[in-house]
PDB file of N, CA and C in Angstrom:
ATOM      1  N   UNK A   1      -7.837  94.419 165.575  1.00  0.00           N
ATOM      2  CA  UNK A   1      -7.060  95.500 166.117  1.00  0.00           C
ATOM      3  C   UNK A   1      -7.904  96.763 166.088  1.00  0.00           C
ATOM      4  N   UNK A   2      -7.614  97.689 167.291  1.00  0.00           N
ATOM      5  CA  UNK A   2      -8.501  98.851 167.058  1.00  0.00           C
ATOM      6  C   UNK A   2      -7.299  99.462 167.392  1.00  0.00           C
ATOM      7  N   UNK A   3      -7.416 101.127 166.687  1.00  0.00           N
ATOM      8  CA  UNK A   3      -6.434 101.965 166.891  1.00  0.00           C
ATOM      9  C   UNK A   3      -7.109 103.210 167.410  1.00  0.00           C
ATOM     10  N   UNK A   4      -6.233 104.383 168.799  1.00  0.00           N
ATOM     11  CA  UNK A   4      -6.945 104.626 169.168  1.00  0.00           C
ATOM     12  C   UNK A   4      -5.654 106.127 169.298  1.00  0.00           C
ATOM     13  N   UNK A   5      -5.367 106.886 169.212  1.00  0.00           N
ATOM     14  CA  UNK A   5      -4.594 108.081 169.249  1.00  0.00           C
ATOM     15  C   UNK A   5      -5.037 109.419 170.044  1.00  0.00           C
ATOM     16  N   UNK A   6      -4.315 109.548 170.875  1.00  0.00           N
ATOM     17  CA  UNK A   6      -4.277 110.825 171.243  1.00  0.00           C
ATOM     18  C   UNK A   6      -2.355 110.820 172.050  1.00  0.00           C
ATOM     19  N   UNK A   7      -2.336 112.249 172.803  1.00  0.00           N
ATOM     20  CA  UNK A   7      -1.396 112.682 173.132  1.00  0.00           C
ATOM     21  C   UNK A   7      -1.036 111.761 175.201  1.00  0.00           C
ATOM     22  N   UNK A   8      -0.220 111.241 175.888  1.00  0.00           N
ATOM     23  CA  UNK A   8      -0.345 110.827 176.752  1.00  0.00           C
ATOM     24  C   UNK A   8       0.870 111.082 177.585  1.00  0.00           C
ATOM     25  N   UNK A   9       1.153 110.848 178.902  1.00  0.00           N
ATOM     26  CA  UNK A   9       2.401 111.275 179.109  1.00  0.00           C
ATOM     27  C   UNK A   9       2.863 109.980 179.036  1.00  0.00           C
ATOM     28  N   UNK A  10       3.018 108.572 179.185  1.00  0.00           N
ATOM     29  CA  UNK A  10       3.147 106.930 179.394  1.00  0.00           C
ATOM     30  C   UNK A  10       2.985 106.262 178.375  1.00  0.00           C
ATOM     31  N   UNK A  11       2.638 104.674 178.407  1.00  0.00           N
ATOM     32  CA  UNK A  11       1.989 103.988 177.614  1.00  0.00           C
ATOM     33  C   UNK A  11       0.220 103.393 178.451  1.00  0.00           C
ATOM     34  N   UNK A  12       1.170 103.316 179.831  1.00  0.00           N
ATOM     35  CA  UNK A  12      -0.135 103.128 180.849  1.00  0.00           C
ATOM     36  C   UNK A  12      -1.391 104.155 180.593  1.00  0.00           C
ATOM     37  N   UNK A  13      -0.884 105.600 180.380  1.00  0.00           N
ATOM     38  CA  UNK A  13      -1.343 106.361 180.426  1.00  0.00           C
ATOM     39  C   UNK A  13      -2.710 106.422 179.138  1.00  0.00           C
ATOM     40  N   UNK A  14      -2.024 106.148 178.135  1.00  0.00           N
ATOM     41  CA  UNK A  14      -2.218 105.956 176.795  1.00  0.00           C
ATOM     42  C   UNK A  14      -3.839 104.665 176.631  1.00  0.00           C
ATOM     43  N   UNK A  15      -3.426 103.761 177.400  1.00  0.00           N
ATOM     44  CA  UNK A  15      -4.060 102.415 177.480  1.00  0.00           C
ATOM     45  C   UNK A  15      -5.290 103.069 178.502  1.00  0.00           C
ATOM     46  N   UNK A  16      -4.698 103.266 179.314  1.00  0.00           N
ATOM     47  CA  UNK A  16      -5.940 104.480 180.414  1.00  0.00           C
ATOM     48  C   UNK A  16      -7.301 104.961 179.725  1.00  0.00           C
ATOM     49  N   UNK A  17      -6.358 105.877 179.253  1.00  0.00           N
ATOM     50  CA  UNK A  17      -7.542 106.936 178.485  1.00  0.00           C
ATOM     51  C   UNK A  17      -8.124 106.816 177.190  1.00  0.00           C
ATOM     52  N   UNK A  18      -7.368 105.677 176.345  1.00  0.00           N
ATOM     53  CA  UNK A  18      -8.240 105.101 175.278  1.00  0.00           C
ATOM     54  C   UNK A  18      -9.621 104.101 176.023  1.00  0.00           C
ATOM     55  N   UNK A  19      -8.924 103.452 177.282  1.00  0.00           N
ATOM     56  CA  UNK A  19     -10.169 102.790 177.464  1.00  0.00           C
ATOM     57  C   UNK A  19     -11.610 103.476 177.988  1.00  0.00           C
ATOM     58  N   UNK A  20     -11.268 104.968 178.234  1.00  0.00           N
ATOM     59  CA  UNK A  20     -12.162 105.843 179.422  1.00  0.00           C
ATOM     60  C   UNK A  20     -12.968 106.529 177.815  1.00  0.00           C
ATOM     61  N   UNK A  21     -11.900 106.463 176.550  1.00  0.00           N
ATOM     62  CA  UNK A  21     -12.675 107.278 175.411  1.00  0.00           C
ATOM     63  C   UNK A  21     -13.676 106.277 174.753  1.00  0.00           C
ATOM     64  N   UNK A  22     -13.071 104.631 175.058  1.00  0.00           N
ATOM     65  CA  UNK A  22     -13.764 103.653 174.687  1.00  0.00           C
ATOM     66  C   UNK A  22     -15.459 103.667 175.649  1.00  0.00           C
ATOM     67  N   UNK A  23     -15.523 103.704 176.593  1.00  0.00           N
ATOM     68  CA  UNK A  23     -16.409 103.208 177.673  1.00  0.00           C
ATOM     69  C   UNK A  23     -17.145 104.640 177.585  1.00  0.00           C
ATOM     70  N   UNK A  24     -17.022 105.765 177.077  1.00  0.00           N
ATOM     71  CA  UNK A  24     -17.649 106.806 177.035  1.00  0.00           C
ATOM     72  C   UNK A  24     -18.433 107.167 175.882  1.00  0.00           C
ATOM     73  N   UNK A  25     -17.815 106.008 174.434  1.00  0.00           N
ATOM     74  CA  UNK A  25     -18.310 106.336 173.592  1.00  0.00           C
ATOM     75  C   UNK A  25     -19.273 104.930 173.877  1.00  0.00           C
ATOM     76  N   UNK A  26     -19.156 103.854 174.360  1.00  0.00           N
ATOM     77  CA  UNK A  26     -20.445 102.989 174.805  1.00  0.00           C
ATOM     78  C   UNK A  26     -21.461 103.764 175.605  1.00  0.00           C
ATOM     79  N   UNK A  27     -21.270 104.025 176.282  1.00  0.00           N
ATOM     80  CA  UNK A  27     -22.257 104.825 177.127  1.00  0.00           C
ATOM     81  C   UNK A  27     -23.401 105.682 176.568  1.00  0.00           C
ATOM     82  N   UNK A  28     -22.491 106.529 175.562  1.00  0.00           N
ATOM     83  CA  UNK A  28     -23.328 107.583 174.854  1.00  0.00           C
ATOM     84  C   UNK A  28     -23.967 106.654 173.925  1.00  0.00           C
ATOM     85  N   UNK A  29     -23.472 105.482 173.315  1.00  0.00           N
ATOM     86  CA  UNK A  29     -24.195 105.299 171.807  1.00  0.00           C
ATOM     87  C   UNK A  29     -25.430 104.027 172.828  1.00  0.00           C
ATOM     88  N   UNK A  30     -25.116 103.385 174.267  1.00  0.00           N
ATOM     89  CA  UNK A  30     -26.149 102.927 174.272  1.00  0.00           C
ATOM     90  C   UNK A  30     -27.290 103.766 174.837  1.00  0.00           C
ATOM     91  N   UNK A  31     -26.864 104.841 175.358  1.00  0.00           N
ATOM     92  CA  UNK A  31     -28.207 106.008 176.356  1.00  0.00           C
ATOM     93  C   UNK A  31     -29.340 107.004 174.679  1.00  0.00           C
ATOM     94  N   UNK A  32     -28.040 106.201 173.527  1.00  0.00           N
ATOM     95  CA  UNK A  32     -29.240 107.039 172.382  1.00  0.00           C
ATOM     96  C   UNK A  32     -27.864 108.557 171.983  1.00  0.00           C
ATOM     97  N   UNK A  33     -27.241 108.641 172.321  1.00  0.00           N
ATOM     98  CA  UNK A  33     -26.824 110.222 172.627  1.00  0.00           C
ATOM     99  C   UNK A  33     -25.360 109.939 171.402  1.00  0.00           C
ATOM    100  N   UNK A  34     -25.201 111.006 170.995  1.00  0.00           N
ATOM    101  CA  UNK A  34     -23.829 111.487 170.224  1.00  0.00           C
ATOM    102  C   UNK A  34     -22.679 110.963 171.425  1.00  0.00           C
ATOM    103  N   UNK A  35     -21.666 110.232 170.363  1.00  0.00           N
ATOM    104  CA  UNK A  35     -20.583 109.821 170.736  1.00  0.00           C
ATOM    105  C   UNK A  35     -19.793 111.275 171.276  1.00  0.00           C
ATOM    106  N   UNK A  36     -19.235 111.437 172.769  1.00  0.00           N
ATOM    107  CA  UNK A  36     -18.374 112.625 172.917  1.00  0.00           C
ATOM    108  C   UNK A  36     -16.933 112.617 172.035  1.00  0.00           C
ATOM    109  N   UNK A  37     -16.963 113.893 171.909  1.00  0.00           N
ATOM    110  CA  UNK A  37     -15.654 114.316 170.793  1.00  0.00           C
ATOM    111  C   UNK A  37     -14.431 115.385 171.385  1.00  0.00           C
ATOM    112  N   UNK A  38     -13.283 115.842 171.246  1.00  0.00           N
ATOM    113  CA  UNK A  38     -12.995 116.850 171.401  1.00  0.00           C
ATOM    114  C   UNK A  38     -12.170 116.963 173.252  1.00  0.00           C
ATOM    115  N   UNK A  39     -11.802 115.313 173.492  1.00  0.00           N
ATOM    116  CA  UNK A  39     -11.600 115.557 174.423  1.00  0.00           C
ATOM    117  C   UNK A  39      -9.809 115.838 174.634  1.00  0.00           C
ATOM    118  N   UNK A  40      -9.134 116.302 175.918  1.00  0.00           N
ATOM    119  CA  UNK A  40      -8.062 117.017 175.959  1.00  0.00           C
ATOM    120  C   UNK A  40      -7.312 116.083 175.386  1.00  0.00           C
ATOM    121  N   UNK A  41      -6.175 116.416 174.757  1.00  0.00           N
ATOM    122  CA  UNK A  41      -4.792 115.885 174.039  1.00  0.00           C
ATOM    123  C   UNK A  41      -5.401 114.608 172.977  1.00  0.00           C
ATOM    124  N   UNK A  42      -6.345 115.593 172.347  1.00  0.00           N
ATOM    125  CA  UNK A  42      -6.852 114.943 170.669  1.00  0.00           C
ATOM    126  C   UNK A  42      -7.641 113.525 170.937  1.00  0.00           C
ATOM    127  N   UNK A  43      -7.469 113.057 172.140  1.00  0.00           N
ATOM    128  CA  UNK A  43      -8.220 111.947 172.189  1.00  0.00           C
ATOM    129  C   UNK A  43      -9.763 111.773 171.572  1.00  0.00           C
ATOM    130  N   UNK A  44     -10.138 110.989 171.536  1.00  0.00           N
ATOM    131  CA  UNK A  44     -11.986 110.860 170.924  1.00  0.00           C
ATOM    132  C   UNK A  44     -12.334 109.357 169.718  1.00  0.00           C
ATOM    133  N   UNK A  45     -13.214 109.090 169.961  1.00  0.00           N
ATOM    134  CA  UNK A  45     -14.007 107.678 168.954  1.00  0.00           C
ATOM    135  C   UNK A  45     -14.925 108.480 168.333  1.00  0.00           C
ATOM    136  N   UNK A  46     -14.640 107.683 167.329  1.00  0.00           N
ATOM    137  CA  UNK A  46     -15.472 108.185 165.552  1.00  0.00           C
ATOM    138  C   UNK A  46     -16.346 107.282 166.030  1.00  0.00           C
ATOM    139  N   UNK A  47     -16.753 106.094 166.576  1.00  0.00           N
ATOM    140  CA  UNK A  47     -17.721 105.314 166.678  1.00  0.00           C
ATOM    141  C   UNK A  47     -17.491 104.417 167.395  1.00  0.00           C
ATOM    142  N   UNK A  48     -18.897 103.035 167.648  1.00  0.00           N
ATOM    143  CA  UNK A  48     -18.721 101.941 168.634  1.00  0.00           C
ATOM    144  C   UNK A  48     -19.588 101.423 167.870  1.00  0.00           C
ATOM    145  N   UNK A  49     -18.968 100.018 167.927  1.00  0.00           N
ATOM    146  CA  UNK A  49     -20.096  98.744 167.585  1.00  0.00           C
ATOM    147  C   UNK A  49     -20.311  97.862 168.364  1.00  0.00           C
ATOM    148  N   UNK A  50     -21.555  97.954 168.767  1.00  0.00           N
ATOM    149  CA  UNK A  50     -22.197  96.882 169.924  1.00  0.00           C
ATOM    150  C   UNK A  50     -21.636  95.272 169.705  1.00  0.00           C
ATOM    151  N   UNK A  51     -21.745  94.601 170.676  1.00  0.00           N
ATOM    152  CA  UNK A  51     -21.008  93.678 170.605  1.00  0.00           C
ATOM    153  C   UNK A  51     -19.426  92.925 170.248  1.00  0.00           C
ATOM    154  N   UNK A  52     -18.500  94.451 170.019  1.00  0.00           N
ATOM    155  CA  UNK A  52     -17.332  94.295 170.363  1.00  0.00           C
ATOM    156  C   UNK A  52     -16.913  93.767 171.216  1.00  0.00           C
ATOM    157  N   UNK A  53     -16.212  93.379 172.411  1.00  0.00           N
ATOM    158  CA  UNK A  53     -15.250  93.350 174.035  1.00  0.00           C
ATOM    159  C   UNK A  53     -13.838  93.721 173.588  1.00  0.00           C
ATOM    160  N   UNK A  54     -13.842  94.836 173.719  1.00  0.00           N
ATOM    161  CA  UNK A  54     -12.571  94.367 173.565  1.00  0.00           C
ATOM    162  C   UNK A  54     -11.429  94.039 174.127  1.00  0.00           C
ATOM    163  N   UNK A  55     -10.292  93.349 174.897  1.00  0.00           N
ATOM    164  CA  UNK A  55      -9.691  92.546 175.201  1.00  0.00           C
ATOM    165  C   UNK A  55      -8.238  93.736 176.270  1.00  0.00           C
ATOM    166  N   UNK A  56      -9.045  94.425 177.098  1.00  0.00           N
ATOM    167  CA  UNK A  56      -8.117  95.853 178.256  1.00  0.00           C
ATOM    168  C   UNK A  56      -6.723  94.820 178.298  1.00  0.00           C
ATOM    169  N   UNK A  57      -7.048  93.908 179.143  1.00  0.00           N
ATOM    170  CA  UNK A  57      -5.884  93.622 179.523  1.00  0.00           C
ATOM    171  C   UNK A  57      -4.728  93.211 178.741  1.00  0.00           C
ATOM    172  N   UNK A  58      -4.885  92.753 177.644  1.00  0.00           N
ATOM    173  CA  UNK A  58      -3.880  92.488 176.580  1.00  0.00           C
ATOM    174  C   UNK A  58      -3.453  93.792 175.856  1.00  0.00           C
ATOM    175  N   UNK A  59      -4.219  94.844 176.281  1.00  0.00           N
ATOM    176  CA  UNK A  59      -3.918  96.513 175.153  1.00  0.00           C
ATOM    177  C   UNK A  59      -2.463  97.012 175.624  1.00  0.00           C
ATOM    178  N   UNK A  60      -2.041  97.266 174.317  1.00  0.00           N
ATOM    179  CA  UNK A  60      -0.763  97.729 174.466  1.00  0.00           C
ATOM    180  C   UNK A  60      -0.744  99.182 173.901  1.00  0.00           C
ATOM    181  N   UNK A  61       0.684  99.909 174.178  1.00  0.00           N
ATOM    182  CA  UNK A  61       0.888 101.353 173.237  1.00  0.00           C
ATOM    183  C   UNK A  61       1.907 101.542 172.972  1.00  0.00           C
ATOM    184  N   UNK A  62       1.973 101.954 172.245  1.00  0.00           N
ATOM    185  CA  UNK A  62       3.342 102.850 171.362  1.00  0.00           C
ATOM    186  C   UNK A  62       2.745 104.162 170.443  1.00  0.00           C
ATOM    187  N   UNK A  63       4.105 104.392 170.672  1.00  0.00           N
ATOM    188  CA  UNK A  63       3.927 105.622 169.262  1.00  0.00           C
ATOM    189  C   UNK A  63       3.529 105.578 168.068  1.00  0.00           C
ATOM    190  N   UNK A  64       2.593 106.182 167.867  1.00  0.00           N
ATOM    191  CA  UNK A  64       1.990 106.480 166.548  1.00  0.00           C
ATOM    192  C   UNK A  64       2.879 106.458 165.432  1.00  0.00           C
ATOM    193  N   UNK A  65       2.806 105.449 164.228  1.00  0.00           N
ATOM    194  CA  UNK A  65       4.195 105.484 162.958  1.00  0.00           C
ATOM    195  C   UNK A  65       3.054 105.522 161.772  1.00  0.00           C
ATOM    196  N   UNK A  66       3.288 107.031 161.172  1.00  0.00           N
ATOM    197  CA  UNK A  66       2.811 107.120 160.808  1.00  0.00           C
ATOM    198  C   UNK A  66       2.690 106.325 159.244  1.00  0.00           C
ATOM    199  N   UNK A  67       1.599 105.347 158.234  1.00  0.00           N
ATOM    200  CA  UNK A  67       1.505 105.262 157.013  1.00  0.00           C
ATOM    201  C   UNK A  67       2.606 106.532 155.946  1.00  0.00           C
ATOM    202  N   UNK A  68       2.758 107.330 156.495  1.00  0.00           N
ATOM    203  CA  UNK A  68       3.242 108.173 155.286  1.00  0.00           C
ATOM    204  C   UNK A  68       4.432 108.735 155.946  1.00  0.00           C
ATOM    205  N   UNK A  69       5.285 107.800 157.246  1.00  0.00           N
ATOM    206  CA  UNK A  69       6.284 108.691 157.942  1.00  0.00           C
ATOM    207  C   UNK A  69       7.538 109.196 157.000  1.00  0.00           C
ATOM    208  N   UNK A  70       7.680 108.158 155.939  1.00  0.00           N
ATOM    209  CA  UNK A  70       8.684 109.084 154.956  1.00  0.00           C
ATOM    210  C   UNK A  70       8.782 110.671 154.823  1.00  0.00           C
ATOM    211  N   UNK A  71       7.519 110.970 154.920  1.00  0.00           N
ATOM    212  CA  UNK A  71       7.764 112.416 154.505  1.00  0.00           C
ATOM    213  C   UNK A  71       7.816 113.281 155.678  1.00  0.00           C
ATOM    214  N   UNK A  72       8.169 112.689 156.791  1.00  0.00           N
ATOM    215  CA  UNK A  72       8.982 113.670 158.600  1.00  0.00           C
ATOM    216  C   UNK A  72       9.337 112.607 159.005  1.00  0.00           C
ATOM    217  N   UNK A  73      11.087 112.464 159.107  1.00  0.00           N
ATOM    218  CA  UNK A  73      12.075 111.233 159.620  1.00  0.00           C
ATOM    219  C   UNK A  73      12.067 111.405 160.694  1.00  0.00           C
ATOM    220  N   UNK A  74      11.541 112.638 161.495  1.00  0.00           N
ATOM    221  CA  UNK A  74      11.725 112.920 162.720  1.00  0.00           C
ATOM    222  C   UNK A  74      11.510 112.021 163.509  1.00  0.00           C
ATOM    223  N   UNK A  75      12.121 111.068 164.651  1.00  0.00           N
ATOM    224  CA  UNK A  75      11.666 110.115 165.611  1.00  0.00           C
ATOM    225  C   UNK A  75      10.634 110.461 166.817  1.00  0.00           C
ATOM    226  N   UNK A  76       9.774 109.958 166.735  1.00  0.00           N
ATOM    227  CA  UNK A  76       8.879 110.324 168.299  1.00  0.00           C
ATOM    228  C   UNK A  76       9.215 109.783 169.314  1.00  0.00           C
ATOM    229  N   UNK A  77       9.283 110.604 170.641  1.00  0.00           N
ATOM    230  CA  UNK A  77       9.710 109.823 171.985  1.00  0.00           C
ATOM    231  C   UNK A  77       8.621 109.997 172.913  1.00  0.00           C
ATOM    232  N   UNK A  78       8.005 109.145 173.665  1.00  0.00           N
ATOM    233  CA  UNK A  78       6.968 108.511 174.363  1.00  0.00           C
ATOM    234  C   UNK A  78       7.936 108.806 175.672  1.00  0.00           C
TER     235      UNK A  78
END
């Protein structure tokens, strides 16, 4: 499983642009270059390991739950 967070308006949307943060951070780590960071609505990869695939068409999304949601019951809506 890889987990991949930022802000999206969809789930399509979500699956979209993790794969565009995925394929950008290949790009950079095979041309030699710093993984890009900092892109709009928090998106970004801490890293890539060569010889991953990982598996687009089966990627799914949902809302982020957070490990520690006890402490904000608040519900998120996607």
């Amino acid at each position: 499983m890889h987990v991949f967070t930022g802000r999206a308006d969809s789930r399509s949307a979500a699956v979209r642009i993790a794969h565009e943060v995925y394929d950008a951070a290949r790009a950079a780590t095979e041309a030699g270059q710093e993984i890009p960071h900092g892109r709009p609505g928090g998106w970004g990869a801490c890293g890539y390991r060569p010889g991953w695939e990982l598996d687009w068409p089966a990627a799914t999304a949902d809302p982020w739950r957070s490990p520690c949601s006890w402490l904000n019951s608040k519900p998120f809506e996607m």
